[in-house]
Protein backbone atom coordinates (compact mmCIF):
# COMPACT_ATOMS: atom_id res chain seq x y z
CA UNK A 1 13.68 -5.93 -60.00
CA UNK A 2 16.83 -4.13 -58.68
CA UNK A 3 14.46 -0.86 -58.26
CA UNK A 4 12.07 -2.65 -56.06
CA UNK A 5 14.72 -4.21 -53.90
CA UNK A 6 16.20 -0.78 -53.18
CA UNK A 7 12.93 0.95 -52.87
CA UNK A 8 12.36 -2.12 -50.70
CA UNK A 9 15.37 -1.05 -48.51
CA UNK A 10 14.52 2.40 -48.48
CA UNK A 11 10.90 1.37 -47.13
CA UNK A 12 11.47 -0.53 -44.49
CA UNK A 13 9.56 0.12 -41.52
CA UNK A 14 10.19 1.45 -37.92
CA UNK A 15 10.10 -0.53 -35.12
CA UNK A 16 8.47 -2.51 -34.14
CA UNK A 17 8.77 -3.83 -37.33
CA UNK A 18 12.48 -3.42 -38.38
CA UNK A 19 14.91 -5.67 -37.89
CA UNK A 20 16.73 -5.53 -34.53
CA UNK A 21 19.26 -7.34 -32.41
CA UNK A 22 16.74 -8.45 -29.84
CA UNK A 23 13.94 -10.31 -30.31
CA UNK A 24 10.39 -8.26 -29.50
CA UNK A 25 8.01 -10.60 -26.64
CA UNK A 26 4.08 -10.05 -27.91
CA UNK A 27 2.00 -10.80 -24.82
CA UNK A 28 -0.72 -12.90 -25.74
CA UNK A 29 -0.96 -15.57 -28.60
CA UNK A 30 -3.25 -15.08 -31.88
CA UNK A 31 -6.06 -17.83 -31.80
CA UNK A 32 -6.57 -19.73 -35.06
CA UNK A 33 -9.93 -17.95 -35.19
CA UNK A 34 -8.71 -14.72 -34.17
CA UNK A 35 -10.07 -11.61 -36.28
CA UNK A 36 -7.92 -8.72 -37.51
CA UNK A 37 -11.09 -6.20 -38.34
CA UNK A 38 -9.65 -3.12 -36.89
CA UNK A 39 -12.96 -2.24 -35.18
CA UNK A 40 -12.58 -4.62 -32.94
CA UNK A 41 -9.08 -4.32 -32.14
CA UNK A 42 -7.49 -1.19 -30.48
CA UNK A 43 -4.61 -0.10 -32.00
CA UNK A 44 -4.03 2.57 -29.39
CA UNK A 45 -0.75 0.98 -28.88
CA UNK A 46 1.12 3.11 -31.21
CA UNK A 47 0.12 5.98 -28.97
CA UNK A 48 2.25 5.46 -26.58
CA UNK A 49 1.74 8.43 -23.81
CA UNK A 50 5.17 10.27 -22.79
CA UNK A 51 4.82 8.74 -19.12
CA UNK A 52 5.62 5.32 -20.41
CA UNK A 53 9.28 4.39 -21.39
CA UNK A 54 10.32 4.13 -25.12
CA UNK A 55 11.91 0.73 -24.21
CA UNK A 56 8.55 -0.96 -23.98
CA UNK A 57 9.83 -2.31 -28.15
CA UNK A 58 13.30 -2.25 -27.38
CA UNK A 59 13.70 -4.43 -24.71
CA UNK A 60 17.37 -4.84 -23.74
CA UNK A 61 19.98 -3.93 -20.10
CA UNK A 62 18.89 -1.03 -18.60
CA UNK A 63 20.74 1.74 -15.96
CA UNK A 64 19.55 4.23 -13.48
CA UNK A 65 22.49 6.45 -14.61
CA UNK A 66 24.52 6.90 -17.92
CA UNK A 67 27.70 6.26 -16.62
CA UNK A 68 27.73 2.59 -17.79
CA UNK A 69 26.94 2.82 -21.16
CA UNK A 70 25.73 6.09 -21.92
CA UNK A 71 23.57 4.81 -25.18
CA UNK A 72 20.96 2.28 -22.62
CA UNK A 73 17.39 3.64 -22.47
CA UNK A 74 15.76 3.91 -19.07
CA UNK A 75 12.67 2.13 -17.82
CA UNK A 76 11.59 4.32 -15.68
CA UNK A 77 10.65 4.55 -12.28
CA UNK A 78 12.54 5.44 -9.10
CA UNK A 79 13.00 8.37 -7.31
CA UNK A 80 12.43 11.03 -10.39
CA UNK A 81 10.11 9.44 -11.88
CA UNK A 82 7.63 12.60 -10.94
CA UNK A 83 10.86 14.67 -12.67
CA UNK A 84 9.28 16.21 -15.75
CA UNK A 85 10.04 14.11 -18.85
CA UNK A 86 10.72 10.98 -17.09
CA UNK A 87 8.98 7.62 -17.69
CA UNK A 88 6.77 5.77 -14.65
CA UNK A 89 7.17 2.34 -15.55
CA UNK A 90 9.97 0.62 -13.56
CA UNK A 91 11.77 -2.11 -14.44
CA UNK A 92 12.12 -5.35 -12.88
CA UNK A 93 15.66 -4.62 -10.92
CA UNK A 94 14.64 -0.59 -10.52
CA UNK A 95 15.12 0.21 -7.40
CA UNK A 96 11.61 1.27 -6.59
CA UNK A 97 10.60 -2.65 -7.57
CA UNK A 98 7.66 -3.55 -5.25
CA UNK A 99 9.04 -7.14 -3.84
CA UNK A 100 11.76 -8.51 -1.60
CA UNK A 101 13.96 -9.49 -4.28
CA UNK A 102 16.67 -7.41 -1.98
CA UNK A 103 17.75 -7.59 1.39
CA UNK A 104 15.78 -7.08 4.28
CA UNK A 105 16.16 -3.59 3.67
CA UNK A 106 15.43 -3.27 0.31
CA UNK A 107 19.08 -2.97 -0.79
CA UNK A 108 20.73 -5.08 -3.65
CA UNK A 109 24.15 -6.16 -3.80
CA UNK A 110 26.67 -4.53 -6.74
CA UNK A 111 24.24 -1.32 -6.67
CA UNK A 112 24.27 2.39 -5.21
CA UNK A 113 23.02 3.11 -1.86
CA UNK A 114 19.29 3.54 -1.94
CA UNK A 115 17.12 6.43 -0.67
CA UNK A 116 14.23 7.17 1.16
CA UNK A 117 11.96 9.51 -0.20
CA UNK A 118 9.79 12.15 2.33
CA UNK A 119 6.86 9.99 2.43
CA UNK A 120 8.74 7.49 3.73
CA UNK A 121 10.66 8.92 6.50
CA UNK A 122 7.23 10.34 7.28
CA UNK A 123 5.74 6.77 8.08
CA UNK A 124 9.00 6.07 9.36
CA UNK A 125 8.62 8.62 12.29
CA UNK A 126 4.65 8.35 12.79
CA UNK A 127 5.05 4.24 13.26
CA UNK A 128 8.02 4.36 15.64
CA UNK A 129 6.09 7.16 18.09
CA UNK A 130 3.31 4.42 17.81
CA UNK A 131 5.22 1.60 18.51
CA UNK A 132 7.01 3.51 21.38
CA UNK A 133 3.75 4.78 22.84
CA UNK A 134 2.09 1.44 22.32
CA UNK A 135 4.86 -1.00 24.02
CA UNK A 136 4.46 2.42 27.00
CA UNK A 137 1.33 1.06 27.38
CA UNK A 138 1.39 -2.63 27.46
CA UNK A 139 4.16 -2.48 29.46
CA UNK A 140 2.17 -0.47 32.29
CA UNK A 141 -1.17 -2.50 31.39
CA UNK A 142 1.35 -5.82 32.08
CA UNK A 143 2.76 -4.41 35.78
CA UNK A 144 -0.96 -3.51 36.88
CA UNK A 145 -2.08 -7.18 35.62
CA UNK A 146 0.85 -8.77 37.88
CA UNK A 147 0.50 -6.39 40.99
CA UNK A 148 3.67 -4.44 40.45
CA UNK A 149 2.44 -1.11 41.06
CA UNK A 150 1.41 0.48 44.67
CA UNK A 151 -2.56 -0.61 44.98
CA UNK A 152 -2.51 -2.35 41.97
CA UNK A 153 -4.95 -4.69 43.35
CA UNK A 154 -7.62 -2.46 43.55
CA UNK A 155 -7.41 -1.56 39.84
CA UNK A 156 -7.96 -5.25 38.98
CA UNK A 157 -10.70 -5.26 41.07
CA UNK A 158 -12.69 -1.91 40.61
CA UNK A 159 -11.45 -1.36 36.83
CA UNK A 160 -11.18 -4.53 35.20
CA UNK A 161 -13.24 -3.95 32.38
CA UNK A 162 -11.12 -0.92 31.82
CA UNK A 163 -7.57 -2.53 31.84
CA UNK A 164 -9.05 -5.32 29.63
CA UNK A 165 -10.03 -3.32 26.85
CA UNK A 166 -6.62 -0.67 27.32
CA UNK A 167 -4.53 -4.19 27.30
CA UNK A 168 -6.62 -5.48 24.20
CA UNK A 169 -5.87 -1.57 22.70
CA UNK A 170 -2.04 -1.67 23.63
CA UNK A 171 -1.41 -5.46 21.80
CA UNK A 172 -3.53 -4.33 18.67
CA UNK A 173 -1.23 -1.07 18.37
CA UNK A 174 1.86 -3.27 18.72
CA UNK A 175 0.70 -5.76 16.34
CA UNK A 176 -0.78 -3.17 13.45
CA UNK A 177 2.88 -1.32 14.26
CA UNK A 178 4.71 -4.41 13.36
CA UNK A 179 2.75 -4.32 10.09
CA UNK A 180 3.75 -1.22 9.58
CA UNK A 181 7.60 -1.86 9.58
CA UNK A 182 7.17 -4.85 6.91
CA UNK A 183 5.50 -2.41 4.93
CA UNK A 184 7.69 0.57 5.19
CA UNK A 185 10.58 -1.50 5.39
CA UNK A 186 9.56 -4.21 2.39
CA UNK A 187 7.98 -0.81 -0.04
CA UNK A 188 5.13 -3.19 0.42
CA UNK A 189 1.70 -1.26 -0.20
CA UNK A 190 -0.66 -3.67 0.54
CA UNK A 191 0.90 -4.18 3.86
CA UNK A 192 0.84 -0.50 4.22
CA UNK A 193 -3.06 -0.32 2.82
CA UNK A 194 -3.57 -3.16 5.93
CA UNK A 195 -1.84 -0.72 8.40
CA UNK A 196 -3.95 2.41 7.51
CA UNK A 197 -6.89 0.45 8.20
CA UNK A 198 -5.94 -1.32 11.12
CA UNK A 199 -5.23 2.13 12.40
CA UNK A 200 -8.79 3.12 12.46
CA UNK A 201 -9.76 0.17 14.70
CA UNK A 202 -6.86 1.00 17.14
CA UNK A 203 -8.70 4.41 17.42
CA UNK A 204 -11.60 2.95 18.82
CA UNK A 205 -10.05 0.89 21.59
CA UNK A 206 -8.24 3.70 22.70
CA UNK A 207 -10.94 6.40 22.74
CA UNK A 208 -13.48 3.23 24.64
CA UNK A 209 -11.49 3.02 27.68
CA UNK A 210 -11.01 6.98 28.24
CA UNK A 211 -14.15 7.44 27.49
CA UNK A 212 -15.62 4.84 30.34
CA UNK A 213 -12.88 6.60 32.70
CA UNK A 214 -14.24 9.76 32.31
CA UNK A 215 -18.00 8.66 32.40
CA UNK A 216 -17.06 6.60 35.61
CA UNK A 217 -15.17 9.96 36.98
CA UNK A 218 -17.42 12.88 35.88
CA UNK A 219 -20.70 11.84 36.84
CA UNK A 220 -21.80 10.85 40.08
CA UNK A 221 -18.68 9.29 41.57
CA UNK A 222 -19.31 8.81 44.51
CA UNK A 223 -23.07 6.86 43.48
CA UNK A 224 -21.35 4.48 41.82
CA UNK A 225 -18.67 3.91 44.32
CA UNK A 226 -21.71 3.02 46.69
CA UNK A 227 -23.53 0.77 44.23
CA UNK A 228 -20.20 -0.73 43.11
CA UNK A 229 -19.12 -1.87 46.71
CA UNK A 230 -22.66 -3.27 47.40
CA UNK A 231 -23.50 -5.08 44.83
CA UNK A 232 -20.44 -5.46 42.49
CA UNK A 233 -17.31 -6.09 44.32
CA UNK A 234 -18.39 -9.22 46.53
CA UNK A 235 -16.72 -10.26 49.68
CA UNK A 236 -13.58 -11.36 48.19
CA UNK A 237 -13.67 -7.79 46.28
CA UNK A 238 -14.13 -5.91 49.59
CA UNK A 239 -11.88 -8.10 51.17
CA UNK A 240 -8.58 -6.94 49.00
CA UNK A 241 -9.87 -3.23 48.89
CA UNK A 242 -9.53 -3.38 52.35
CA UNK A 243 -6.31 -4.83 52.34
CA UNK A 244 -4.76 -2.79 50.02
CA UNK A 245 -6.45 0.37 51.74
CA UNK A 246 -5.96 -0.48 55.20
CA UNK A 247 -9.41 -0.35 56.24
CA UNK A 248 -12.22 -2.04 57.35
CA UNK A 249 -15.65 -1.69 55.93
CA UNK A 250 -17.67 1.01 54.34
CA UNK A 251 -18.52 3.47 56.61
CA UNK A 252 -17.10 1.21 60.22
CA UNK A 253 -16.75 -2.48 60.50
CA UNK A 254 -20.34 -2.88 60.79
CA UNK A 255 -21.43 -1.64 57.87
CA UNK A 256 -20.88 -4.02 54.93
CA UNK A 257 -17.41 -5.49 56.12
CA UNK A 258 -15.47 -8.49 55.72
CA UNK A 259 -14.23 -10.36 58.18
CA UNK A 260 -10.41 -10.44 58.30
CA UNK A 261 -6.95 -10.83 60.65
CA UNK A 262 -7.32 -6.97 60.81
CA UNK A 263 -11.19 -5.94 60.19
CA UNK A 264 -13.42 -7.29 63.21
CA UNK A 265 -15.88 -6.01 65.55
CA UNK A 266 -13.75 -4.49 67.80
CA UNK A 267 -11.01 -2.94 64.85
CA UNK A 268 -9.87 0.92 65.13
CA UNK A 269 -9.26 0.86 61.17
CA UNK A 270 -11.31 3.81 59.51
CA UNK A 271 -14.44 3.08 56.96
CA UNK A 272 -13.38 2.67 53.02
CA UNK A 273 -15.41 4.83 51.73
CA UNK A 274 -13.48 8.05 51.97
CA UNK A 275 -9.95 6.66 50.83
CA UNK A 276 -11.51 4.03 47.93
CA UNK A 277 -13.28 7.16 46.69
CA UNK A 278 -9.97 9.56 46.62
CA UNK A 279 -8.20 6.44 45.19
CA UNK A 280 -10.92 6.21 42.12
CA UNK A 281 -10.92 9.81 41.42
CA UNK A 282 -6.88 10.15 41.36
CA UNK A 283 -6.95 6.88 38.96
CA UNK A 284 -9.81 7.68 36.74
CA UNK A 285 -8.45 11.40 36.06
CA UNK A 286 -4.92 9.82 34.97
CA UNK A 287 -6.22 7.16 33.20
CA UNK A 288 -8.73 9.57 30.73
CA UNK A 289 -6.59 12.13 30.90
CA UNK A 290 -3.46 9.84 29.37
CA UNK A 291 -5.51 7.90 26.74
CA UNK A 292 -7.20 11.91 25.91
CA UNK A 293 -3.74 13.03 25.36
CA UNK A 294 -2.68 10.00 22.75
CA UNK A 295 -5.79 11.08 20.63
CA UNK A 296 -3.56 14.24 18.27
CA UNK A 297 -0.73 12.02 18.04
CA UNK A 298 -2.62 9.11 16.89
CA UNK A 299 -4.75 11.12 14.52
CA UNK A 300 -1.41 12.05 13.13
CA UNK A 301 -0.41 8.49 12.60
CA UNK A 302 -3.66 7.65 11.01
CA UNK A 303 -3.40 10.92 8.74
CA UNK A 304 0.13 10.26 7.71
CA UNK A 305 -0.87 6.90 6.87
CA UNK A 306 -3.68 8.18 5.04
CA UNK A 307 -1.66 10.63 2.95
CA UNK A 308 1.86 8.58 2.68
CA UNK A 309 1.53 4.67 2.63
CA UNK A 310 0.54 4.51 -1.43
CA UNK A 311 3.86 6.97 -1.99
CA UNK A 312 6.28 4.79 -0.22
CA UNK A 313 8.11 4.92 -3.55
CA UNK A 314 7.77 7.36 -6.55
CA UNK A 315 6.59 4.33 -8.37
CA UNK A 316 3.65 5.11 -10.19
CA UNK A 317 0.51 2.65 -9.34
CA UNK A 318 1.54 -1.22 -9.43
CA UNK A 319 4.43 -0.66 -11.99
CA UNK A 320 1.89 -2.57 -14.46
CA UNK A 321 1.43 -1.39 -18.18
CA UNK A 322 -2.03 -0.20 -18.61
CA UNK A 323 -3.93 -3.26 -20.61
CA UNK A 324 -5.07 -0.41 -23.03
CA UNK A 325 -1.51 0.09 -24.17
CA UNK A 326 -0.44 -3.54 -24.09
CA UNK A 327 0.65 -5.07 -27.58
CA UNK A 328 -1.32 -8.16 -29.22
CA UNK A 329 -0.74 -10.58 -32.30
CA UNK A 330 -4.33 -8.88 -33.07
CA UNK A 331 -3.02 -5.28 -33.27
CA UNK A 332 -0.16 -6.45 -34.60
CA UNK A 333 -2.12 -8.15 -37.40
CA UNK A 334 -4.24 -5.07 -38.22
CA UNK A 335 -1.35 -2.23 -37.95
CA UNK A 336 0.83 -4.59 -40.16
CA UNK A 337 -2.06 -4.99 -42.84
CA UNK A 338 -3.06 -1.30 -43.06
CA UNK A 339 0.53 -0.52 -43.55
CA UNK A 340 1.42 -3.16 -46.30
CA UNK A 341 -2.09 -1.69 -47.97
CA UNK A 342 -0.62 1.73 -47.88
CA UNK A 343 2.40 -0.12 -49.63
CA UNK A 344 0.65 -1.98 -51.92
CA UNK A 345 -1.44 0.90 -53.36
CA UNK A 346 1.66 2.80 -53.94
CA UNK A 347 4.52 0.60 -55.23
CA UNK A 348 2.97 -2.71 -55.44
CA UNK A 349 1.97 -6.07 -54.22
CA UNK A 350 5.56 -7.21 -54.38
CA UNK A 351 7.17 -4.59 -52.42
CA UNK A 352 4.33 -5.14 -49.56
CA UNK A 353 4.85 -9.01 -49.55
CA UNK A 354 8.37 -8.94 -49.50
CA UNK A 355 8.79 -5.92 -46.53
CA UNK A 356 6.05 -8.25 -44.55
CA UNK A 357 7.56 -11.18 -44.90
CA UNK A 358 10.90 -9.49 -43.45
CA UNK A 359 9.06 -8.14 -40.96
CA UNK A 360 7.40 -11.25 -40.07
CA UNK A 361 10.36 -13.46 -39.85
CA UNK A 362 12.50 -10.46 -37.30
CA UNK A 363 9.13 -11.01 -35.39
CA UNK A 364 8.28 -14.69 -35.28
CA UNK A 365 5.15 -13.59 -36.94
CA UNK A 366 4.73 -16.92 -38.65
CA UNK A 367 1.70 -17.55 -37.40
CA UNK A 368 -0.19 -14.27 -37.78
CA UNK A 369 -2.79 -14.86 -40.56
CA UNK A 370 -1.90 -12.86 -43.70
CA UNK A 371 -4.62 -10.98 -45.64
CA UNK A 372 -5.06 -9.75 -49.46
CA UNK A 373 -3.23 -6.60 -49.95
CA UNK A 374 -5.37 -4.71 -51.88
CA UNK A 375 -5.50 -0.94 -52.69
CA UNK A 376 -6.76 0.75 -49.81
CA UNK A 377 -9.99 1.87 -49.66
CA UNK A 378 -11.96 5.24 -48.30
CA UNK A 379 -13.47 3.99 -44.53
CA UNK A 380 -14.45 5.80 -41.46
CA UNK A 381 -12.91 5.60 -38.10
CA UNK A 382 -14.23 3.56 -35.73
CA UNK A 383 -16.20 5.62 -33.06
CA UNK A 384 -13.66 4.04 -30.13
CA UNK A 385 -10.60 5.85 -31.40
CA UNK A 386 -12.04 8.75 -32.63
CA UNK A 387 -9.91 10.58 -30.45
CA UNK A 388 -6.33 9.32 -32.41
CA UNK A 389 -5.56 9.76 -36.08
CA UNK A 390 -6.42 7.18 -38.22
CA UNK A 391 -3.92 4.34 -39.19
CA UNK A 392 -4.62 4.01 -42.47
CA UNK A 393 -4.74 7.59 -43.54
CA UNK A 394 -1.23 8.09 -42.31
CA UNK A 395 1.85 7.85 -45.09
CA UNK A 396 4.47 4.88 -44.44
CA UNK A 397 7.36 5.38 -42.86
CA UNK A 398 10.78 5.54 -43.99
CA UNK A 399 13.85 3.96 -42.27
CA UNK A 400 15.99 6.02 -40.62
């Protein structure tokens, strides 16, 4: 009896079955009705992959550093975590966490000064030239809307389909730049997923209104300056042109004019046509050639976007373990039973029951249902993990 207690001893197995200061979480519950065939449970968990931390059994405090306690495992994570040999899993207070447990900054009281990685300060730099250029914009689209400029009028008159869609283009960029900064600023992918996209769509209102500017300037001109004041503007249209221009009429103030303090039958003003059309040319070749010019530097934004908003951190995907490599009652049930076989055909029932039940009570196992430890017999591997060893060919353990 004394030589199976000390062969006992001696075979006790590794974690995660040995006994430990901390109690080992299992992630799901075993059902009453639960099978522990290992065919149809993977037992790829004891492969753990050298990217995912050792800690995953030992749960317990974990540092960034070793200066506080120089024995603590690390999670994972943070800005190494593409170092070679280091684990990608962070944990919950590593300080590549995706939330807003911190500050509005990210930061965290009673911990080192954070830092940015390159991808970040590369967002960081293509959002503020888009918010800069993009509040540029409104701000001139906002003047022109309330008359500020020199023959402002005219614009809201000739080229108001135009300003509407460069206004519409100038409030989208603020608003998918503001989305931006909660992303970058928050580590916040999704927000950051949102922003690439949105970018896309702020593409498209700023290429319509050059485009329209340069159809309007390029070809034929002076046609549609013709049809436009005949049919288009209207008398209240022609009415501020005129104003604004100091003229009167199209060609004299017989031709198409309306009647004003200043344009009458007997006026000296000069036709319209002539300065309206110099006016439309000078406007429509700034305003393509401006919204032309934004078209590299947004591309940039929308390619740095592209290539930097999933690497805000070094975190590796969503921080998640893999459900592959997750731990069950159900593995847990068939690794345990294959190993107190392997026991059982070598030193005995007793020594298996008696190492299980240990192992079961560090565990909380209670509930796991037990099966008949008999000598183990030849089987084949299941086809699903052909590609690891099999369990129950391996030798047990020994303590260390």
């Amino acid at each position: 009896m004394l030589a199976h207690t000390a062969m006992a001893n001696q075979l006790a197995p590794n974690t995660p079955f040995a006994p430990s200061g901390s109690q080992t979480s299992l992630n799901s519950p075993l059902g009453k009705n639960a099978t522990t065939d290992s065919s149809a449970v993977s037992l790829t968990v004891n492969y753990l992959p050298h990217k995912f931390s050792n800690t995953l059994l030992s749960p317990g405090p974990r540092k960034r550093k070793g200066k506080d306690g120089a024995g603590m495992p690390k999670r994972g994570g943070g800005v190494e975590a593409f170092k070679s040999g280091e684990a990608r899993i962070p944990g919950e207070n590593d300080e590549d966490y995706d939330g807003v447990s911190g500050d509005f900054f990210g930061a965290r009281h009673g911990k080192k000064k954070l830092r940015w990685n390159k991808f970040k300060w590369f967002l960081f730099a293509s959002n503020a030239l888009l918010s800069i250029y993009s509040i540029i914009g409104l701000v001139m689209c906002l003047l022109t809307w309330f008359n500020i400029w020199v023959h402002a009028d005219i614009i809201r008159v000739a080229n108001r389909t135009e300003l509407i869609i460069s206004t519409l283009a100038a409030c989208l960029a603020i608003f998918t730049s503001l989305i931006g900064w909660a992303g970058i600023l928050l580590n916040n992918r999704a927000f950051l997923a949102v922003y690439t996209f949105i970018l896309w769509i702020v593409f498209i209102f700023l290429l319509i209104p050059g485009y329209m500017t340069y159809k309007r300037h390029t070809f034929n001109l002076e046609g549609k300056i013709n049809a436009q004041w005949s049919r288009d503007l209207g008398a209240s249209g022609r009415l501020r042109v005129q104003n604004q221009l100091g003229c009167c009429g199209y060609y004299s103030p017989f031709v198409e004019a309306t009647i004003s303090q200043t344009c009458y039958a007997r006026s000296v003003l000069p036709g319209c046509k002539l300065p309206y059309l110099q006016y439309e040319r000078k406007i429509l070749s700034t305003w393509y050639t401006t919204v032309f010019s934004l078209v590299p530097l947004h591309l940039y934004i929308m390619i740095t976007g592209l290539l930097c908003s999933n690497h805000v951190t070094y975190r590796f995907g969503k921080g998640m373990m893999p459900k592959a490599y997750r731990l069950s009652l159900n593995s847990m049930a068939v690794i345990m039973d294959n190993y107190a076989n392997q026991l059982a055909e070598q030193y005995g029932s007793d020594v298996a029951t008696e190492i299980l039940a240990r192992s079961r009570s560090n565990l909380q196992l209670d509930s796991m249902p037990t099966m008949p430890y008999l000598p183990l017999q030849p089987q084949q591997t299941s086809v699903n993990h052909s590609k690891y060893d099999s369990i129950g060919s391996r030798a047990p353990e020994t303590a260390i």
